[in-house]
C-alpha atoms as a PDB file:
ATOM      1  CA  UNK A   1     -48.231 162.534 -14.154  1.00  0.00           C
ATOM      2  CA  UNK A   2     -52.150 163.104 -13.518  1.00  0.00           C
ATOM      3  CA  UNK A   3     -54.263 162.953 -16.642  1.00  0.00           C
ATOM      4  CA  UNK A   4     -55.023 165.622 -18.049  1.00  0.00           C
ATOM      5  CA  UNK A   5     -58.863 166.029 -16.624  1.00  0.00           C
ATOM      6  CA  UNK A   6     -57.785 165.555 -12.983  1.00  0.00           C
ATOM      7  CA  UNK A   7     -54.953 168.238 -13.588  1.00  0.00           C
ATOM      8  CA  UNK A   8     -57.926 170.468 -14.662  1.00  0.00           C
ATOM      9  CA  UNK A   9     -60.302 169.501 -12.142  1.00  0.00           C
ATOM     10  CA  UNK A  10     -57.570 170.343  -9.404  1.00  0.00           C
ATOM     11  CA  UNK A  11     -57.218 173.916 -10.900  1.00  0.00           C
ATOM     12  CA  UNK A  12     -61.237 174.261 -11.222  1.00  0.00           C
ATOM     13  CA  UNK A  13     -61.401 173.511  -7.594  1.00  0.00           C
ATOM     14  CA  UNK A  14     -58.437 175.810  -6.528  1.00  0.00           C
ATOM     15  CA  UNK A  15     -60.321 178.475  -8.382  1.00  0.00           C
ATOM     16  CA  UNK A  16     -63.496 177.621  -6.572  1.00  0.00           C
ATOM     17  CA  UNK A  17     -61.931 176.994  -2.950  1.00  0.00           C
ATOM     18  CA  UNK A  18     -60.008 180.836  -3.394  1.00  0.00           C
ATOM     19  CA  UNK A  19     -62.775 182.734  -4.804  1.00  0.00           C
ATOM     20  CA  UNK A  20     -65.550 181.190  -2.006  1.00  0.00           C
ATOM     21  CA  UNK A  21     -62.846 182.581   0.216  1.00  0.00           C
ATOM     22  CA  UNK A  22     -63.420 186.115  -0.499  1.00  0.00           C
ATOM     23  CA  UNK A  23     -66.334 186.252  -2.747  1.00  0.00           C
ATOM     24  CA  UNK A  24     -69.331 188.756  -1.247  1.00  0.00           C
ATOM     25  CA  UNK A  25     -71.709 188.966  -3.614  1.00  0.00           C
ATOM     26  CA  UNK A  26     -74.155 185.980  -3.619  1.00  0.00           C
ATOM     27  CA  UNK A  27     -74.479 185.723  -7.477  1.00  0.00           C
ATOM     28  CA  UNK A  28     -70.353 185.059  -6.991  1.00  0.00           C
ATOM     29  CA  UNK A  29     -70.737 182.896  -4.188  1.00  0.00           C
ATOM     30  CA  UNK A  30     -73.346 180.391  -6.598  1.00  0.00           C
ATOM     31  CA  UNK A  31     -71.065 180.891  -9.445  1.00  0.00           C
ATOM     32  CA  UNK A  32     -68.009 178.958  -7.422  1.00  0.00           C
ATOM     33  CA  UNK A  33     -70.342 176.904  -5.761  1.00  0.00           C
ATOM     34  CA  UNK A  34     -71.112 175.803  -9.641  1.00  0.00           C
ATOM     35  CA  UNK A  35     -66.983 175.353 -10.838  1.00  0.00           C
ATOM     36  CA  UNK A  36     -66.211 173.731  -7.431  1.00  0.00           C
ATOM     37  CA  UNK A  37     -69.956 171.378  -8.824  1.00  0.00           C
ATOM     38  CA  UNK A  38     -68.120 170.691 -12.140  1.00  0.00           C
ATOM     39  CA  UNK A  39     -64.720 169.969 -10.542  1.00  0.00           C
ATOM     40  CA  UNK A  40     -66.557 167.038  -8.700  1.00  0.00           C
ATOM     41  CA  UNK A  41     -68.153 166.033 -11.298  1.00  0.00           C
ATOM     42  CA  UNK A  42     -64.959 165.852 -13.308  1.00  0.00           C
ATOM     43  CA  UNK A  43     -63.618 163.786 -10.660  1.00  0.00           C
ATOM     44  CA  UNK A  44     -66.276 161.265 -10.236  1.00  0.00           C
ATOM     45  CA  UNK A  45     -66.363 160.552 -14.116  1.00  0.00           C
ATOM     46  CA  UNK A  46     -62.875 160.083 -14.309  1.00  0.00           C
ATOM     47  CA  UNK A  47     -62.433 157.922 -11.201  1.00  0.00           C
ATOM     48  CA  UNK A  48     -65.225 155.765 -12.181  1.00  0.00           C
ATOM     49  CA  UNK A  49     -65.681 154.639  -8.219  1.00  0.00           C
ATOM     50  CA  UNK A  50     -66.847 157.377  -6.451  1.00  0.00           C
ATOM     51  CA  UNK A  51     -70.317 159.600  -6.685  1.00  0.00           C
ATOM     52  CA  UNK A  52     -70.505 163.365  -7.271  1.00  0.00           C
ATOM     53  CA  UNK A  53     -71.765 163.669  -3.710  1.00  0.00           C
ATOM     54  CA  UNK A  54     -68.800 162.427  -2.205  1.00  0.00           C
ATOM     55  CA  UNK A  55     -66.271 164.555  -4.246  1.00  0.00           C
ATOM     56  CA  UNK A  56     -68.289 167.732  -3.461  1.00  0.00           C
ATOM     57  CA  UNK A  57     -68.372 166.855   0.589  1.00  0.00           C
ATOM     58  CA  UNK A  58     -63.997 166.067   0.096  1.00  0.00           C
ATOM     59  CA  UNK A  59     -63.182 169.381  -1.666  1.00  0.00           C
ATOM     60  CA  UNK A  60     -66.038 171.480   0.715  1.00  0.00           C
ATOM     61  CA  UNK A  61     -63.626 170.404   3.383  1.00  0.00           C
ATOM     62  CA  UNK A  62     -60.771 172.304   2.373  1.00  0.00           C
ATOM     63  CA  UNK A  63     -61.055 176.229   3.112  1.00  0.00           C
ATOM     64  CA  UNK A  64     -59.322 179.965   2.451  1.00  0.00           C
ATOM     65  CA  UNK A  65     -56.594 180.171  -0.482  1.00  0.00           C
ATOM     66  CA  UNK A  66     -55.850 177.056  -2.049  1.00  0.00           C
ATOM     67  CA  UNK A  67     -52.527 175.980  -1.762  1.00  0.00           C
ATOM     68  CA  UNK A  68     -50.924 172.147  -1.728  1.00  0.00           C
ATOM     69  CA  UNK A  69     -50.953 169.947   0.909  1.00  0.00           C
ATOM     70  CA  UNK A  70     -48.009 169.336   2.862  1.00  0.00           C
ATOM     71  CA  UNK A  71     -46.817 165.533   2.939  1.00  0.00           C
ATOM     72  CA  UNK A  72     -43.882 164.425   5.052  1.00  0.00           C
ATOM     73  CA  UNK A  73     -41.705 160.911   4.891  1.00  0.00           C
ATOM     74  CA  UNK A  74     -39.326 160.578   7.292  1.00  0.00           C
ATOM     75  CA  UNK A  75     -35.608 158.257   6.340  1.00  0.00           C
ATOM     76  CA  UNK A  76     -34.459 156.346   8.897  1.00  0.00           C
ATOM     77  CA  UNK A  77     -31.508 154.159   8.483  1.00  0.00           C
ATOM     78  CA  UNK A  78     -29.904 151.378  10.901  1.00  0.00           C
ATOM     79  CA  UNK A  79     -26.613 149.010   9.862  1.00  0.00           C
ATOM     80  CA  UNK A  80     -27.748 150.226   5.997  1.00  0.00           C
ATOM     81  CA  UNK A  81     -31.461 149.341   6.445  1.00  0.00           C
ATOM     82  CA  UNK A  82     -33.915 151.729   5.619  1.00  0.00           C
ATOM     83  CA  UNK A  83     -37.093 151.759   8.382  1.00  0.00           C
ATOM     84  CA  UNK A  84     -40.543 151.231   6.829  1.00  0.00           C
ATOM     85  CA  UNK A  85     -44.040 150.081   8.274  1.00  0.00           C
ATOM     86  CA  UNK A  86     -46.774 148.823   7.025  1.00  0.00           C
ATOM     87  CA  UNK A  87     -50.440 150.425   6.109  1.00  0.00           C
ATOM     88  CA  UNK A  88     -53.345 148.483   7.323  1.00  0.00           C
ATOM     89  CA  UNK A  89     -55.269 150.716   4.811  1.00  0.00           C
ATOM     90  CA  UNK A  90     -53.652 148.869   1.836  1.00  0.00           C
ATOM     91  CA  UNK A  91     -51.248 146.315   3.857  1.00  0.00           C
ATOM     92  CA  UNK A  92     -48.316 147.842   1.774  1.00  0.00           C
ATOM     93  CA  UNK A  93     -44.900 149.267   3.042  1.00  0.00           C
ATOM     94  CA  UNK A  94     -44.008 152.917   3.176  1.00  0.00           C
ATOM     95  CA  UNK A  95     -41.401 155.412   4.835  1.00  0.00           C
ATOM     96  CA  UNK A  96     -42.934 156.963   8.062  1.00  0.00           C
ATOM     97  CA  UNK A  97     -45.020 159.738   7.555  1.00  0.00           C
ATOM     98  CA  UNK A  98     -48.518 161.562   6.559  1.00  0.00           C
ATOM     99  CA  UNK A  99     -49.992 164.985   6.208  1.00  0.00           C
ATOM    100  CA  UNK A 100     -48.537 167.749   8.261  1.00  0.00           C
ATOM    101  CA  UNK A 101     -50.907 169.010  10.773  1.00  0.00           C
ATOM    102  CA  UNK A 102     -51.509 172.891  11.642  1.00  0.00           C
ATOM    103  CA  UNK A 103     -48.759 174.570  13.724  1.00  0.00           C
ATOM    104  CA  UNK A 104     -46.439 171.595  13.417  1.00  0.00           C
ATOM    105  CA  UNK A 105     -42.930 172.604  11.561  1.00  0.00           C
ATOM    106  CA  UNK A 106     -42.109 170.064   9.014  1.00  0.00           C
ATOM    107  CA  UNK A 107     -39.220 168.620  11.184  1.00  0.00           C
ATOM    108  CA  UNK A 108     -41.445 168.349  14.113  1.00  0.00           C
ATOM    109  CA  UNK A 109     -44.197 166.893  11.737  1.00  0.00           C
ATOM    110  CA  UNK A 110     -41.978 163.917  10.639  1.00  0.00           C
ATOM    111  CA  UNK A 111     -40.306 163.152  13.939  1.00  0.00           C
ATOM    112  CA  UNK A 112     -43.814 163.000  15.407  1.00  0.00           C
ATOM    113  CA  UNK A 113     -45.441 160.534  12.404  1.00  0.00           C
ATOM    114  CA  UNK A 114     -42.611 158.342  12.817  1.00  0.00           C
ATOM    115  CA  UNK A 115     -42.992 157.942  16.342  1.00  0.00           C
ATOM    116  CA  UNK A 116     -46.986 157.449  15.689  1.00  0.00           C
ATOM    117  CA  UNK A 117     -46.461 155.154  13.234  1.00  0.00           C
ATOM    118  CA  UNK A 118     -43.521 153.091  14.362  1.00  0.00           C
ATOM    119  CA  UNK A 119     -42.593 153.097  17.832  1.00  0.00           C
ATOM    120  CA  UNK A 120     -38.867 155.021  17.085  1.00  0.00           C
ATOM    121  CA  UNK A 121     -37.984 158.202  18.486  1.00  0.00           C
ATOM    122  CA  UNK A 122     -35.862 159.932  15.921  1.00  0.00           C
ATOM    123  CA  UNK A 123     -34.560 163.843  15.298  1.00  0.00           C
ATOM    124  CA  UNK A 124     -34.444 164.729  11.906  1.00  0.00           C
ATOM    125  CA  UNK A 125     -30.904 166.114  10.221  1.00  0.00           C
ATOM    126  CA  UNK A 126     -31.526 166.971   6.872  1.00  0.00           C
ATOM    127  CA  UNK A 127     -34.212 167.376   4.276  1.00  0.00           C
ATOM    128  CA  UNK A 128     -33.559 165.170   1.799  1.00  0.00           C
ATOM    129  CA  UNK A 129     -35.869 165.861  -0.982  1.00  0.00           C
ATOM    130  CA  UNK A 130     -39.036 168.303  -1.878  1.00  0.00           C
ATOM    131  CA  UNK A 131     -40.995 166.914  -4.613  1.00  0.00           C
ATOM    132  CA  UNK A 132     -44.123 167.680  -6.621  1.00  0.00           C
ATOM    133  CA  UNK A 133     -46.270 164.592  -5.909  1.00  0.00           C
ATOM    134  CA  UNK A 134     -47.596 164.918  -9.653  1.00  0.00           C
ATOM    135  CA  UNK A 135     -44.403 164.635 -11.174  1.00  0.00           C
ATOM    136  CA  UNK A 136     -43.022 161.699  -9.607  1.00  0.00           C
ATOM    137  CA  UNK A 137     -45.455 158.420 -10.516  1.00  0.00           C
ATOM    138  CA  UNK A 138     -47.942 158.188  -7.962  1.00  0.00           C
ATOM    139  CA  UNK A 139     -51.411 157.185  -8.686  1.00  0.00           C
ATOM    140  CA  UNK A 140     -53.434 160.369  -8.921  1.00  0.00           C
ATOM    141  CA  UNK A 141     -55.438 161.369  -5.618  1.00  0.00           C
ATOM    142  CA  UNK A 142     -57.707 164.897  -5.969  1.00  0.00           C
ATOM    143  CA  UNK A 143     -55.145 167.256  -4.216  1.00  0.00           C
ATOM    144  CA  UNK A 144     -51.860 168.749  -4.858  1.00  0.00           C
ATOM    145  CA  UNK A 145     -49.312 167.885  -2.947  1.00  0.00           C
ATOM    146  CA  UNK A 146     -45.992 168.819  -1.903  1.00  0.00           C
ATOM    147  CA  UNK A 147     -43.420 165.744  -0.154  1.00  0.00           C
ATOM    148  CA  UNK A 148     -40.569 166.242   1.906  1.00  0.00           C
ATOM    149  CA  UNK A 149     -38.296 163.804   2.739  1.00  0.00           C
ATOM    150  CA  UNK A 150     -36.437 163.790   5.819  1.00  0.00           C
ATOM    151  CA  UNK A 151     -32.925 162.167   6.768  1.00  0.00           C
ATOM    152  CA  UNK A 152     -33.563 161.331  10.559  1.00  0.00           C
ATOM    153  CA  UNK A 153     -31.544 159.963  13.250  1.00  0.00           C
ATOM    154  CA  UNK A 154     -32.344 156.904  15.190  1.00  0.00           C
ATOM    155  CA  UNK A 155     -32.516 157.704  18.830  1.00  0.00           C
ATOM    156  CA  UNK A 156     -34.496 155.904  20.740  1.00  0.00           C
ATOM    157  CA  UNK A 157     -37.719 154.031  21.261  1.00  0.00           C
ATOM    158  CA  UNK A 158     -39.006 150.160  19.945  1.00  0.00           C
ATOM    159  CA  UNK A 159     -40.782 149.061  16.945  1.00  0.00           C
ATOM    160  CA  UNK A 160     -44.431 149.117  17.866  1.00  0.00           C
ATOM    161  CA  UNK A 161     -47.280 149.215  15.111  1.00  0.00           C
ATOM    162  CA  UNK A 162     -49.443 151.667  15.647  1.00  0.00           C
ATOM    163  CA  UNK A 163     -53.560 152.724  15.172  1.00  0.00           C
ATOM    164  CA  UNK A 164     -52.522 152.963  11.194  1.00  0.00           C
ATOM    165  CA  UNK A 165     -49.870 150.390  10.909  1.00  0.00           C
ATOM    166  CA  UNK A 166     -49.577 146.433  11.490  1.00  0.00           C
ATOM    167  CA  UNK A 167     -45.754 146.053  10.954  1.00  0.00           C
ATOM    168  CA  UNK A 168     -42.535 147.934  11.629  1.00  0.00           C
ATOM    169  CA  UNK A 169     -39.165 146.482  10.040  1.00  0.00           C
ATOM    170  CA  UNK A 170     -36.000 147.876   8.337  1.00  0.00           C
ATOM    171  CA  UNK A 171     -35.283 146.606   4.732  1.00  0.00           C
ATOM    172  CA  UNK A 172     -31.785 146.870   2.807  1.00  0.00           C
ATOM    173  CA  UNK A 173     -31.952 148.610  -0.182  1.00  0.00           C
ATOM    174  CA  UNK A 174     -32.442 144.762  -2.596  1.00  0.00           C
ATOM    175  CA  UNK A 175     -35.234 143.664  -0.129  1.00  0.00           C
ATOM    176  CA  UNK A 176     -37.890 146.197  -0.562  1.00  0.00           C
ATOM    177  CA  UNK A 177     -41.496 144.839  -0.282  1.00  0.00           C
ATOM    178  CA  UNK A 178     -44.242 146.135  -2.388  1.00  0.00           C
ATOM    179  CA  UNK A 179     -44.871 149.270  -1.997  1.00  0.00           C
ATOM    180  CA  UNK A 180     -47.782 151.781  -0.641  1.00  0.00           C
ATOM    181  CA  UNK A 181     -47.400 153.915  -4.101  1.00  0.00           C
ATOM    182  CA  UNK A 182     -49.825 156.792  -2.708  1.00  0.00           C
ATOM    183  CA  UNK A 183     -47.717 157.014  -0.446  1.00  0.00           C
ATOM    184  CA  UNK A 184     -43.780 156.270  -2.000  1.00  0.00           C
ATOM    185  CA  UNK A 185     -42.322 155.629  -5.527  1.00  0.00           C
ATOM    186  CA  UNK A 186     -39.286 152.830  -5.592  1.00  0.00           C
ATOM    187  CA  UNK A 187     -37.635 155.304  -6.958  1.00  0.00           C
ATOM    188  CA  UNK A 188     -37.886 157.522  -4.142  1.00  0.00           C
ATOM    189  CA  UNK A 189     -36.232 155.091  -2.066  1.00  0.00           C
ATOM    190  CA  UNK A 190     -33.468 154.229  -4.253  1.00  0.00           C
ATOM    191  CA  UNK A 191     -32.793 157.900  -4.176  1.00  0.00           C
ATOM    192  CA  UNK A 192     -33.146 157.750  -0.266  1.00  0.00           C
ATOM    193  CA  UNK A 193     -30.409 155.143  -0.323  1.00  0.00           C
ATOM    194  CA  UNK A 194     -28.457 157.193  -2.454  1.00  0.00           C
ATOM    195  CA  UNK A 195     -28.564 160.282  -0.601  1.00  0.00           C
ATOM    196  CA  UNK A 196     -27.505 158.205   2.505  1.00  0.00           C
ATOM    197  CA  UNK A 197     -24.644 156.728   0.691  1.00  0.00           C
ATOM    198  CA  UNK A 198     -23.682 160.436  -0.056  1.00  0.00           C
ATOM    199  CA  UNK A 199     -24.048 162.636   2.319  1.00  0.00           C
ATOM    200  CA  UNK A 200     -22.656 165.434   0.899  1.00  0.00           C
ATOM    201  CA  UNK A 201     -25.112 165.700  -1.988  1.00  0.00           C
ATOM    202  CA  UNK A 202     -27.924 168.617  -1.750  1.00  0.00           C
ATOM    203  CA  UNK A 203     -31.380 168.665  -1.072  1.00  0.00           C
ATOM    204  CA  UNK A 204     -33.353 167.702  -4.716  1.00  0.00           C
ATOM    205  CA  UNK A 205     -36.193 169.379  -5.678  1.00  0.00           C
ATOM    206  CA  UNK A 206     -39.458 169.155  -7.946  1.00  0.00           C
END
């Protein structure tokens, strides 16, 4: 779960990010401008790494009605093994996948990132899972996020790293290297295994 200060700087910034959207009136417009200020500030205090200035240029980014960001993972099995690659950002493992991108659906987001990011064509068949980033152990970041977790079917392509990854392999479910945590939970993937050994069950959710 986020602490409790990034959990309100989130929902000082969505208030600032909506109301910049349609505010008119100048002495509105500096009064948002001043809540998305203290958001940043919130976040710079409480992550100890980064300046003021640098939270206020990430969340000026982000534009019209605040809503959470769209993360997909895509699960790709062969013989049992479950396909991962490998971040050069953090040189940790992680399912296939990244932020959706505008006018992408979220099957055509996932079998796109896994091709990026490993080599594999794939079509997905199923989603798997759509979780509330905050609620499931990952270290905080200064969005929400939604994840959605695609079953996807091997068919076609070769393992090739790509511009954000050094390493493509599949893993069986006792072998799992260290994880990219930002990114996937172990116990994400031992649900991903689980959901593969049942195919029946139905999508899980928050």
């Amino acid at each position: 779960m986020d602490p409790r200060w990034l959990k309100w700087a989130k929902k000082l910034q969505g208030i600032a990010q909506t109301g910049l959207t349609y505010a008119k009136d100048p002495f509105d417009i500096e009064r948002y401008e001043s809540i998305r200020l203290m958001a940043a500030e919130m976040m710079a205090a409480g992550s100890g790494e980064q300046s003021v200035d640098f939270f206020v240029k990430l969340l000026s980014k982000d534009v019209g009605y605040a809503t959470p960001k769209v993360d997909v993972r895509a699960a790709v099995f062969r013989g049992g093994k479950l396909l991962l690659v490998r971040e050069k950002e953090d040189g940790l493992w992680t399912l296939p996948g990244g932020w959706a991108d505008i006018g992408d659906s979220p099957s055509a987001a996932v079998v796109r990132e896994v091709k990026e990011e490993s080599g594999y064509d794939v079509r997905a068949r199923k989603l798997l899972a759509l979780l509330d980033r905050n609620l499931h152990g990952h270290p905080p970041i200064p969005y929400h996020a939604y994840k959605l977790f695609f079953l996807c079917d091997l068919v076609g392509g070769n393992a090739h790293a790509k511009q954000e990854t050094d390493a493509v392999d599949f893993f069986p479910k006792d072998e799992i290297p260290p994880l990219s945590l930002t990114r996937v939970t172990p116990a994400q993937i031992a649900r991903l295994f689980e959901h593969f050994l049942h195919p029946e069950w139905p999508t899980q959710f928050d």
